[in-house]
PDB file of N, CA and C in Angstrom:
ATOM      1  N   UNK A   1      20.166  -0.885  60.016  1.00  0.00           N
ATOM      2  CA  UNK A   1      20.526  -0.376  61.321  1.00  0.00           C
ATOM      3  C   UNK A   1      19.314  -0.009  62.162  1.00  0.00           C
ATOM      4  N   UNK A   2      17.952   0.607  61.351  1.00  0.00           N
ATOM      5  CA  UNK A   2      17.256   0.628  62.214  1.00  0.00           C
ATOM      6  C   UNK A   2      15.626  -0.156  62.005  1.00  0.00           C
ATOM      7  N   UNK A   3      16.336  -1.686  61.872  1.00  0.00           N
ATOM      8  CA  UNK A   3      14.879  -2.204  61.920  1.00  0.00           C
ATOM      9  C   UNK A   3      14.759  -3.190  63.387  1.00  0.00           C
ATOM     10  N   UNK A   4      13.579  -3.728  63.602  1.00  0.00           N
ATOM     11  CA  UNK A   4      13.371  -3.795  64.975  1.00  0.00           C
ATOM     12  C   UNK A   4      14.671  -5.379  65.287  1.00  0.00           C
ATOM     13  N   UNK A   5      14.136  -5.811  66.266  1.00  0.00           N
ATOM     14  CA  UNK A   5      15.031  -7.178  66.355  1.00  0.00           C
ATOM     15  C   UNK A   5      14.225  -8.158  65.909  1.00  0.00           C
ATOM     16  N   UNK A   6      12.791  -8.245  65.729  1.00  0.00           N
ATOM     17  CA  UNK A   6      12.569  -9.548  64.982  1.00  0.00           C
ATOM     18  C   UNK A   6      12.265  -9.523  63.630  1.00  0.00           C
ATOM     19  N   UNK A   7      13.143  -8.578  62.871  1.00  0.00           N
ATOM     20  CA  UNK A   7      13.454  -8.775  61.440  1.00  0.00           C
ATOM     21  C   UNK A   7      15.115  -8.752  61.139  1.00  0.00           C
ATOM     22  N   UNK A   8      14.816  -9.949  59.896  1.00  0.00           N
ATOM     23  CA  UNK A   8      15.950 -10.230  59.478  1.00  0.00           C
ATOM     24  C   UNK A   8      16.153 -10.060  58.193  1.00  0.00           C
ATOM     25  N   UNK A   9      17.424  -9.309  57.795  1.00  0.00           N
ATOM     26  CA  UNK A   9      18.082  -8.759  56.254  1.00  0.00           C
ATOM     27  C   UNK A   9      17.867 -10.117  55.866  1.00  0.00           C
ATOM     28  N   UNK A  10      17.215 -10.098  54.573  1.00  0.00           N
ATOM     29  CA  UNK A  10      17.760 -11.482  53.444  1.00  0.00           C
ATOM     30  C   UNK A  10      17.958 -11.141  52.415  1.00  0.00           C
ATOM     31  N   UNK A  11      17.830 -10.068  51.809  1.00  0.00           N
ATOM     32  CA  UNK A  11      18.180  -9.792  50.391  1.00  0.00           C
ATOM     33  C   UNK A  11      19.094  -7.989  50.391  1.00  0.00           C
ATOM     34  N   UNK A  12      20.142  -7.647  50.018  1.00  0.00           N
ATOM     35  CA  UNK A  12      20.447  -6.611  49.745  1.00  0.00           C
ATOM     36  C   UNK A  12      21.106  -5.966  48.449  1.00  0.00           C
ATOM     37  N   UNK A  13      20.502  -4.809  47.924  1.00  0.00           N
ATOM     38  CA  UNK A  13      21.401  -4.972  46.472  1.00  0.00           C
ATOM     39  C   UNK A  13      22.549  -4.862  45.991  1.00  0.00           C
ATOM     40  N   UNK A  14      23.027  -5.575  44.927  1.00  0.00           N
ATOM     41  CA  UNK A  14      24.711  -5.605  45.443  1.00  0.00           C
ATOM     42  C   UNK A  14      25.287  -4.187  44.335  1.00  0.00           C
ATOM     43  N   UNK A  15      23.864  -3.455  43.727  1.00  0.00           N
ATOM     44  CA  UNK A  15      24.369  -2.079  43.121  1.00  0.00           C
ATOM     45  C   UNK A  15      24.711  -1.211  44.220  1.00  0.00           C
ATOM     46  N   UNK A  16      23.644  -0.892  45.002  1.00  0.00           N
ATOM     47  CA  UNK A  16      23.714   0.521  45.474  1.00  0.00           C
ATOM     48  C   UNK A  16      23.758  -0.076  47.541  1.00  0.00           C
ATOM     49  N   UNK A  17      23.748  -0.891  47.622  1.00  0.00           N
ATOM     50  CA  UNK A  17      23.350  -1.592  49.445  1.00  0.00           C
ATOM     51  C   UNK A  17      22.127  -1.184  49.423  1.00  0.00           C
ATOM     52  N   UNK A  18      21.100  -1.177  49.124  1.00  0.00           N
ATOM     53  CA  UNK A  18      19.635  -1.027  49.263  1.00  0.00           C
ATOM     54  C   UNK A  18      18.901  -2.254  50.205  1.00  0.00           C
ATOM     55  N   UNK A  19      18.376  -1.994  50.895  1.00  0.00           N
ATOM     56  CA  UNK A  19      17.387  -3.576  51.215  1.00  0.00           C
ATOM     57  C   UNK A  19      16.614  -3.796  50.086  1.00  0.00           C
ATOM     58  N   UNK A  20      16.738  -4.962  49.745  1.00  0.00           N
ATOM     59  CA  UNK A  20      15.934  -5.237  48.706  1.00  0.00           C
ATOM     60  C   UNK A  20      14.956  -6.352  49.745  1.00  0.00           C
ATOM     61  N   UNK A  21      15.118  -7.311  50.839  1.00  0.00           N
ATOM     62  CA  UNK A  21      14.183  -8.185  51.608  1.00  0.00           C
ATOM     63  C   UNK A  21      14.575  -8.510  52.586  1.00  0.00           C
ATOM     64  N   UNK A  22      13.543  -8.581  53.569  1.00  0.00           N
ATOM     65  CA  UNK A  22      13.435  -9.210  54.518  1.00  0.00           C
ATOM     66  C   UNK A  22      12.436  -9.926  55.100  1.00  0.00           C
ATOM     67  N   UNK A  23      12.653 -10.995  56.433  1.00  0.00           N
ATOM     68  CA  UNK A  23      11.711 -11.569  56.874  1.00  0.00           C
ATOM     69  C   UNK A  23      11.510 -11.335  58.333  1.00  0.00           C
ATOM     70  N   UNK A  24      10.911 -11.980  59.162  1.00  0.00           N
ATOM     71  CA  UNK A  24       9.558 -12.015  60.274  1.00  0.00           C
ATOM     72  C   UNK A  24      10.986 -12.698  61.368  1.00  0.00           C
ATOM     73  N   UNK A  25      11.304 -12.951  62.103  1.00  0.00           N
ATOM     74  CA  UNK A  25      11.473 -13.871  62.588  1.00  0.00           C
ATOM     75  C   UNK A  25      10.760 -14.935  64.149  1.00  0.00           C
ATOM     76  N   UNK A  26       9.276 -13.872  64.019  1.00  0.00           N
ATOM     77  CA  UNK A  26       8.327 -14.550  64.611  1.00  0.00           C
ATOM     78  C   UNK A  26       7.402 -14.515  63.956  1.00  0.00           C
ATOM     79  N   UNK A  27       7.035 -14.778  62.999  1.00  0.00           N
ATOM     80  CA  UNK A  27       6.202 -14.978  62.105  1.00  0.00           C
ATOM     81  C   UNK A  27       6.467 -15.035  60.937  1.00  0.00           C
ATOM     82  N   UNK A  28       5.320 -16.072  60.107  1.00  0.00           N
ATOM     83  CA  UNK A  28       5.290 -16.122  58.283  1.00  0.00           C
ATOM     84  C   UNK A  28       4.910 -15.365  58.150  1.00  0.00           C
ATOM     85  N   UNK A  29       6.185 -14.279  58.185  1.00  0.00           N
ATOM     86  CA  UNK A  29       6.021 -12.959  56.750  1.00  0.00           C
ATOM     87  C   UNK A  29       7.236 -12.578  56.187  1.00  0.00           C
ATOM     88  N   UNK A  30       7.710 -12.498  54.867  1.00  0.00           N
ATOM     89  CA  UNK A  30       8.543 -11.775  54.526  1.00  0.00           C
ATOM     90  C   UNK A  30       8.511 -11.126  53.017  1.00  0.00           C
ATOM     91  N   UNK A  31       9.354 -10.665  52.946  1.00  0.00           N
ATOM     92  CA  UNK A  31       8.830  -9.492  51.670  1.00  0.00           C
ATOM     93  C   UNK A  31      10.322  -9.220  50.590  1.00  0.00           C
ATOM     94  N   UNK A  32       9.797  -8.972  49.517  1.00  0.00           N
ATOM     95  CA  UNK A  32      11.316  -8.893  48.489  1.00  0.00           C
ATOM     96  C   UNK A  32      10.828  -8.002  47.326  1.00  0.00           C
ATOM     97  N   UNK A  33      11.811  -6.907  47.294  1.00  0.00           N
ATOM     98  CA  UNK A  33      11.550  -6.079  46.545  1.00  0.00           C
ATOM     99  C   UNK A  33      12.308  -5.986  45.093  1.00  0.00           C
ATOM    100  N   UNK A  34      12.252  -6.489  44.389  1.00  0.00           N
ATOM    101  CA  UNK A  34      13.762  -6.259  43.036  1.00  0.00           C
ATOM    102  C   UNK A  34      13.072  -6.758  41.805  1.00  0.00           C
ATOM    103  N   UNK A  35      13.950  -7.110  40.877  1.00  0.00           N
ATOM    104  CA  UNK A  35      13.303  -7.266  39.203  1.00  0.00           C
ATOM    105  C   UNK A  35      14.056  -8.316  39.285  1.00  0.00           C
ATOM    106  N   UNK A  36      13.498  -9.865  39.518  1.00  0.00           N
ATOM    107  CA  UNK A  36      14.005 -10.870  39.071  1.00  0.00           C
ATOM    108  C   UNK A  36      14.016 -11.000  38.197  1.00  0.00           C
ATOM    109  N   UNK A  37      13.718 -10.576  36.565  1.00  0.00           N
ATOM    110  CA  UNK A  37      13.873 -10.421  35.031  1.00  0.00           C
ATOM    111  C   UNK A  37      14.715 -10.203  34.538  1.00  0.00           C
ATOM    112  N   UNK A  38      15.360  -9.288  35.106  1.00  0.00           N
ATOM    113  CA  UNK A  38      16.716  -8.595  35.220  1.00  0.00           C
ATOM    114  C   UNK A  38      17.999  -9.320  35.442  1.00  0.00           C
ATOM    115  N   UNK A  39      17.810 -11.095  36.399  1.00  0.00           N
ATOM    116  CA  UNK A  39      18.862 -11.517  36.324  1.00  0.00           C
ATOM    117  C   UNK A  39      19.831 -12.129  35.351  1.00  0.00           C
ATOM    118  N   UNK A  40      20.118 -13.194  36.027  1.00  0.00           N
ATOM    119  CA  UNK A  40      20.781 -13.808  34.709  1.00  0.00           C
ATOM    120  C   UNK A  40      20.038 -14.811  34.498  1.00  0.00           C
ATOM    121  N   UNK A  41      18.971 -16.078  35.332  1.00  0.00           N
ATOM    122  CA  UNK A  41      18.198 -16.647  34.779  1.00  0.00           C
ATOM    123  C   UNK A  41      16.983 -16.839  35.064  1.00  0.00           C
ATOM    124  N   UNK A  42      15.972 -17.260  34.651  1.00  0.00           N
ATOM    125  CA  UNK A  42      14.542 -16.731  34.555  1.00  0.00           C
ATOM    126  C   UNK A  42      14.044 -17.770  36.089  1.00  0.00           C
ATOM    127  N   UNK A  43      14.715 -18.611  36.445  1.00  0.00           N
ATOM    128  CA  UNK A  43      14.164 -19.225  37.808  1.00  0.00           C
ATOM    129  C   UNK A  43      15.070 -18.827  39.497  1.00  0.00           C
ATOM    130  N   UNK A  44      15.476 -17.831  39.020  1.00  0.00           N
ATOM    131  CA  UNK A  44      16.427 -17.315  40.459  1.00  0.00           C
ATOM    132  C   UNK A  44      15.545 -17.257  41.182  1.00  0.00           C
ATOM    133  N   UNK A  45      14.683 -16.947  41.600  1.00  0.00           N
ATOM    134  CA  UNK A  45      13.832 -16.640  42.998  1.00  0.00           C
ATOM    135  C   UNK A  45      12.580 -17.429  42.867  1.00  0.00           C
ATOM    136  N   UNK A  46      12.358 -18.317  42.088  1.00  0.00           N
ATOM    137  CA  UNK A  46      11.576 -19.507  42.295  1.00  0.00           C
ATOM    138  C   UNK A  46      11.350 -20.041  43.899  1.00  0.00           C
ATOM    139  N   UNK A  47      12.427 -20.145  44.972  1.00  0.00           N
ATOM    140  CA  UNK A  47      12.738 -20.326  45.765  1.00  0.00           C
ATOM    141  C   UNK A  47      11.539 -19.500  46.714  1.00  0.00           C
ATOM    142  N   UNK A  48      11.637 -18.337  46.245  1.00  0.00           N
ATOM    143  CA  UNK A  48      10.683 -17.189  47.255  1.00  0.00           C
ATOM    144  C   UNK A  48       9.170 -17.621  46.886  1.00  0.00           C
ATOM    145  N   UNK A  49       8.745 -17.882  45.963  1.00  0.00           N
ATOM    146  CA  UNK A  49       7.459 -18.454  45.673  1.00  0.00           C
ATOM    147  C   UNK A  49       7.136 -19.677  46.089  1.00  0.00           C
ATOM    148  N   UNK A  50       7.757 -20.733  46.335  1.00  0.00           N
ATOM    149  CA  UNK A  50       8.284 -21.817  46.518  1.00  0.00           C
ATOM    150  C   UNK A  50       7.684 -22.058  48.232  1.00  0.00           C
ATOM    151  N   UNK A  51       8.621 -20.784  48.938  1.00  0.00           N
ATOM    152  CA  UNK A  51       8.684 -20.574  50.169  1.00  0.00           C
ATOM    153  C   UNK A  51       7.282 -19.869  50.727  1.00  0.00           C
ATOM    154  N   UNK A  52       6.643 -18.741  49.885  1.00  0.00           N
ATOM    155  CA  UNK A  52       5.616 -18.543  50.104  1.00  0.00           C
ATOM    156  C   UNK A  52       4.157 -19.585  50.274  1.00  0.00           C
ATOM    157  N   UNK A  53       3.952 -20.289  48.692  1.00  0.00           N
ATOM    158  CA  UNK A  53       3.369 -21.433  48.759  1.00  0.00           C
ATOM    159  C   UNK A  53       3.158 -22.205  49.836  1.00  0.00           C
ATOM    160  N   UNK A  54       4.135 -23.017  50.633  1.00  0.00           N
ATOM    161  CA  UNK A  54       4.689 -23.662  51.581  1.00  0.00           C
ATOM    162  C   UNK A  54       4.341 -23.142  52.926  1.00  0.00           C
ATOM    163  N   UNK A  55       4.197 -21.482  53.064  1.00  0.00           N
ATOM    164  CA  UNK A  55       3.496 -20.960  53.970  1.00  0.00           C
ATOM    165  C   UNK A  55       2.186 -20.798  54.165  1.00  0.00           C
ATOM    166  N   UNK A  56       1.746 -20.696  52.741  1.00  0.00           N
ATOM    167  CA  UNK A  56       0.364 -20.625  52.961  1.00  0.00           C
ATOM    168  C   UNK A  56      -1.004 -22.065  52.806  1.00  0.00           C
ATOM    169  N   UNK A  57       0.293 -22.807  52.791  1.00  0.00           N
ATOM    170  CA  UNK A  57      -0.231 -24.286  52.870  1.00  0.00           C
ATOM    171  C   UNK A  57      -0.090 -24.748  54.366  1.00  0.00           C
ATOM    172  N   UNK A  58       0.701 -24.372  54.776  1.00  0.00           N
ATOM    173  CA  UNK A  58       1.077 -24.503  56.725  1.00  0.00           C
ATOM    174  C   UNK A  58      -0.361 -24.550  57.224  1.00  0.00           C
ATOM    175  N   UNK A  59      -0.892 -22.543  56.586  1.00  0.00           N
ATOM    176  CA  UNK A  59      -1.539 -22.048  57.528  1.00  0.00           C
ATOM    177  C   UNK A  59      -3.032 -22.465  57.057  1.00  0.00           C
ATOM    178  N   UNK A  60      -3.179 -22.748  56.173  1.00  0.00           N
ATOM    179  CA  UNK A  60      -4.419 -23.090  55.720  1.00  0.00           C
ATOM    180  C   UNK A  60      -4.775 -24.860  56.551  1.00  0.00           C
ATOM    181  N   UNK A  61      -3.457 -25.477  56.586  1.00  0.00           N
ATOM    182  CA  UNK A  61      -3.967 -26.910  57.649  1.00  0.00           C
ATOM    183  C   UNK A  61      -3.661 -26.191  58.960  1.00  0.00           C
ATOM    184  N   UNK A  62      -3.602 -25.203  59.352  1.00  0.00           N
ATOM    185  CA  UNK A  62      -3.916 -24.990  60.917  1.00  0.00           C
ATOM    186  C   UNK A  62      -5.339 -24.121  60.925  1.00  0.00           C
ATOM    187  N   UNK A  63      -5.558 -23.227  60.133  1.00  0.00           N
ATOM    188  CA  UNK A  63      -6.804 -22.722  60.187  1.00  0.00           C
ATOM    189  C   UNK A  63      -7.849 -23.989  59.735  1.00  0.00           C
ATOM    190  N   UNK A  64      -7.609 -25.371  59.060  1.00  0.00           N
ATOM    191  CA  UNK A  64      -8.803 -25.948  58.928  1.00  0.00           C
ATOM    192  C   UNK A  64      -9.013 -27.173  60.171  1.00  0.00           C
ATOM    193  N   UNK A  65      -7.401 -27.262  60.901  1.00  0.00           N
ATOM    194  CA  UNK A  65      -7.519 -27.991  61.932  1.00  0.00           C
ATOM    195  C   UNK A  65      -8.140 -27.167  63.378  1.00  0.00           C
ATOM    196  N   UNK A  66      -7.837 -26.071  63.062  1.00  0.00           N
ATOM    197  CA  UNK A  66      -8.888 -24.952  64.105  1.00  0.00           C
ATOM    198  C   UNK A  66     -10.379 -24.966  63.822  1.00  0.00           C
ATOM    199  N   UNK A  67     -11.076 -25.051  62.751  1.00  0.00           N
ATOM    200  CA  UNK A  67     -12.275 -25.374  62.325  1.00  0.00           C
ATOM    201  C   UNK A  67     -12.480 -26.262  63.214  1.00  0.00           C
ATOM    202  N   UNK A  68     -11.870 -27.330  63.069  1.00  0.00           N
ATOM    203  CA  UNK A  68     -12.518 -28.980  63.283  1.00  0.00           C
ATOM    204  C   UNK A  68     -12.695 -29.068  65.092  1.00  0.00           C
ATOM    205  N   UNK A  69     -11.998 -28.186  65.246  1.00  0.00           N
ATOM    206  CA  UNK A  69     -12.191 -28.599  67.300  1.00  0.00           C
ATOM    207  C   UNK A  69     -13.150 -27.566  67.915  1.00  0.00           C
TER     208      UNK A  69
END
């Protein structure tokens, strides 16, 4: 209820309603707080690493295409 407008709920816990994550929606950032160990299988949030990776591969060919000009 009180986060700004360019963040968006993506994860909440389904024990207690906690935020467990959210993201940017003007920018690559987002964040997740919980014990993926805890689920039921050991690659559930593969996805979030996955997604991170993928971001920081973006930004690394725009910071080396910023180099070059």
């Amino acid at each position: 209820d009180s986060l700004p407008g360019n963040v968006e709920v993506t994860h909440v816990s389904l024990f207690d309603g906690s935020l467990q994550g959210f993201a940017f929606k003007d920018r690559p950032a987002f964040c997740f707080q919980g014990h993926p160990e805890a689920s039921p299988g050991p690659h559930d949030v593969d996805y979030l690493f996955d997604r991170f990776v993928d971001m920081m591969k973006k930004r690394e060919g725009a910071v080396s295409d910023a180099a070059t000009h």
